[in-house]
Structure formats: structure tokens, C-alpha cells
Protein backbone atom coordinates (compact mmCIF):
# COMPACT_ATOMS: atom_id res chain seq x y z
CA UNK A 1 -14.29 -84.51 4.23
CA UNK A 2 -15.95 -82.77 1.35
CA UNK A 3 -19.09 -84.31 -0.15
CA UNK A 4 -21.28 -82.84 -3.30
CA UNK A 5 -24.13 -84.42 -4.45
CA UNK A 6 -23.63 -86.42 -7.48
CA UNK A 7 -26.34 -84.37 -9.87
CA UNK A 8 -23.98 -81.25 -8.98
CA UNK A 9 -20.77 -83.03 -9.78
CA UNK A 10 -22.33 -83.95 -13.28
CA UNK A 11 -24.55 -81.05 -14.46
CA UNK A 12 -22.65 -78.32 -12.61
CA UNK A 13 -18.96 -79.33 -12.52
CA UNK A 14 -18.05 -75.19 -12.78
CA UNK A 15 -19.81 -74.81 -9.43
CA UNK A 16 -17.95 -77.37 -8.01
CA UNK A 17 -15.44 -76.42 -9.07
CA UNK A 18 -15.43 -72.84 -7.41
CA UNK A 19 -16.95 -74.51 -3.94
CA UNK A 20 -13.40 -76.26 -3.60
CA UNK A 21 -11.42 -73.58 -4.60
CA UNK A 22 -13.43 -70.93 -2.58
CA UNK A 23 -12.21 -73.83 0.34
CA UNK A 24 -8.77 -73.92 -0.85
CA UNK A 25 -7.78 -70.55 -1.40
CA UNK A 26 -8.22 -70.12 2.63
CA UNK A 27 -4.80 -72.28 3.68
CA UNK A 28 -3.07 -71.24 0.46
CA UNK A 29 -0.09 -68.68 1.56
CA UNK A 30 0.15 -65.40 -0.37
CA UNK A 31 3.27 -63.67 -0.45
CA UNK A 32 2.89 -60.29 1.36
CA UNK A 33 2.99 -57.34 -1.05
CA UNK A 34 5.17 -55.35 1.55
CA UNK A 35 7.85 -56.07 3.88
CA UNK A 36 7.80 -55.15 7.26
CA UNK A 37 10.82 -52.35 6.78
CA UNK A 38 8.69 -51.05 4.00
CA UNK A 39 5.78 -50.40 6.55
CA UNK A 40 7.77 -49.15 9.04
CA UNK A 41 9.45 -46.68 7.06
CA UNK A 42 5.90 -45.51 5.79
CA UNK A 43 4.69 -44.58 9.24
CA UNK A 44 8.31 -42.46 9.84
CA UNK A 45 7.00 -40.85 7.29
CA UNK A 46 3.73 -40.46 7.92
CA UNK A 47 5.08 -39.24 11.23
CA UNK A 48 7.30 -36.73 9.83
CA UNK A 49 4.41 -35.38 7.50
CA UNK A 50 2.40 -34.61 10.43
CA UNK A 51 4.80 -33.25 13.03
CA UNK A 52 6.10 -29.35 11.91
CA UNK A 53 9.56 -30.01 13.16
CA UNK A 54 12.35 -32.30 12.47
CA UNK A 55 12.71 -36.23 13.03
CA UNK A 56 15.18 -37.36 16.07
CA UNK A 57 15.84 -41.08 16.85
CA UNK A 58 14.68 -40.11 20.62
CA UNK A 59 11.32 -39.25 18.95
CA UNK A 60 10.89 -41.97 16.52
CA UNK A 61 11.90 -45.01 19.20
CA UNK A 62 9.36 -43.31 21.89
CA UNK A 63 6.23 -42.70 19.24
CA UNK A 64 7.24 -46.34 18.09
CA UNK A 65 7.80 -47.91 21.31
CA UNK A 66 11.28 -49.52 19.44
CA UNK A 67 14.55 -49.37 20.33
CA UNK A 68 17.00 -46.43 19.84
CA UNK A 69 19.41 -47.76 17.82
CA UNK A 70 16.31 -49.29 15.80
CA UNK A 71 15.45 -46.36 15.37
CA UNK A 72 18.54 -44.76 14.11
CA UNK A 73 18.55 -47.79 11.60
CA UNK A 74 15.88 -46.91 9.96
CA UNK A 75 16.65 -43.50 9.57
CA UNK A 76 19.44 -44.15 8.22
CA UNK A 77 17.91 -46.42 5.54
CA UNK A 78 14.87 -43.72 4.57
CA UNK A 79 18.31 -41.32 4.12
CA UNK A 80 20.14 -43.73 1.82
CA UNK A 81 16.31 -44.44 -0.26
CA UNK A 82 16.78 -40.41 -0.44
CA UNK A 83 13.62 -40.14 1.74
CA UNK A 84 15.02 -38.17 4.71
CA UNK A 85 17.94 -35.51 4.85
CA UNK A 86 20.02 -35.45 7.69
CA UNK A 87 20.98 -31.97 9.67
CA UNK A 88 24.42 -31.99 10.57
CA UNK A 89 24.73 -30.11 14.45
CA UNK A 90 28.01 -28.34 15.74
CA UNK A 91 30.84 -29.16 13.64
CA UNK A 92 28.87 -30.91 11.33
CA UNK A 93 30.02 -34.86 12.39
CA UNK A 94 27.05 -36.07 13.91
CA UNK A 95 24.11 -36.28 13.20
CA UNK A 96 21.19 -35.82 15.55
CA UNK A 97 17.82 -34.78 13.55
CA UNK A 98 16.63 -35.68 10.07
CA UNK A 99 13.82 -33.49 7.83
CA UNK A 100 12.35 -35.09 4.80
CA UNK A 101 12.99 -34.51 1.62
CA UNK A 102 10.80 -32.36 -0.92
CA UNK A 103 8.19 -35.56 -2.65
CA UNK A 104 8.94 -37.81 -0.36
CA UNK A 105 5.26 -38.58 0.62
CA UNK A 106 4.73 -40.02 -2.90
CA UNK A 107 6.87 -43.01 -2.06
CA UNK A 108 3.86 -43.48 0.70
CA UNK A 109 2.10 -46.96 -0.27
């Protein structure tokens, strides 16, 4: 229940007004500005700015606490946003170690 005094309701509607919006707004859902992949690829690359050597999906899954193949997901999505690089090893068919890509801390929201 929400009571106002009826002098504030007539000489002050605009402050009424606010009080039951300022009330409202609370239980009104916002759409988040990010997603969580979005936030998640940030902190790989956060993670990658601050480590001198090259990204492995052992690395990322154990600073993460997430799962390996998780973990290769989303380095394989950073590499398709053009974020990452991957390093070919041996022969050059798999891929076990990822560096990023000149800029790629200005994507960082």
C-alpha cells in the first residue's frame, strides 16, 4: 500500500510523481547491456594481456575453473571475432595455443 497525503497529491503532483517511480523503477527488469559470452571473452583477454606467453585451453579452463572443451569454445569464438590467432604445432593440424592479435584490447568493454 502506498499512501501520500492529499495536500502533496494536489500542490506537488511532480513529487509524487517521482516517489512512485523512484518505487517502481526497483522491480522493473533492464535488459543487460552485455551477455555473459561477451564478459567471458573480456577476461580471456584480460588474461592474455597480462600473462607474457601464449593462451592454451589447459590454462584458460584452470584460471577459470570451466571446463576444457568450454574453454576451447571460447577460444575458438575470440579467433573467429579476429581477437585471438591461433599457433599451429607440428604439422600444422592442430591447434594447441592461441596469442592475441595486435588491438585487440580495444574491443575490452
Amino acid at each position: 500500500m502506498i499512501s501520500f497525503v492529499y495536500d502533496d497529491v494536489c500542490d506537488r503532483p511532480e513529487l509524487c510523481r517521482t516517489l512512485l517511480q523512484m518505487l517502481f523503477n526497483r522491480y522493473l527488469v533492464l535488459e543487460q547491456p552485455t551477455q555473459r559470452s561477451t564478459i567471458s571473452e573480456n577476461e580471456v583477454i584480460r588474461m592474455a594481456l597480462s600473462q607474457a606467453q601464449s593462451l592454451t585451453p589447459k590454462r584458460v579452463a584452470s584460471h577459470f575453473g570451466i571446463n576444457y572443451r568450454t574453454a576451447v569454445r571460447l577460444l575458438h569464438s575470440l579467433c573467429t571475432k579476429g581477437w585471438l590467432r591461433p599457433i599451429a604445432t607440428g604439422g600444422g593440424e592442430r591447434i594447441h595455443r592461441y596469442e592475441l592479435q595486435r588491438g585487440a584490447w580495444e574491443f575490452i568493454e
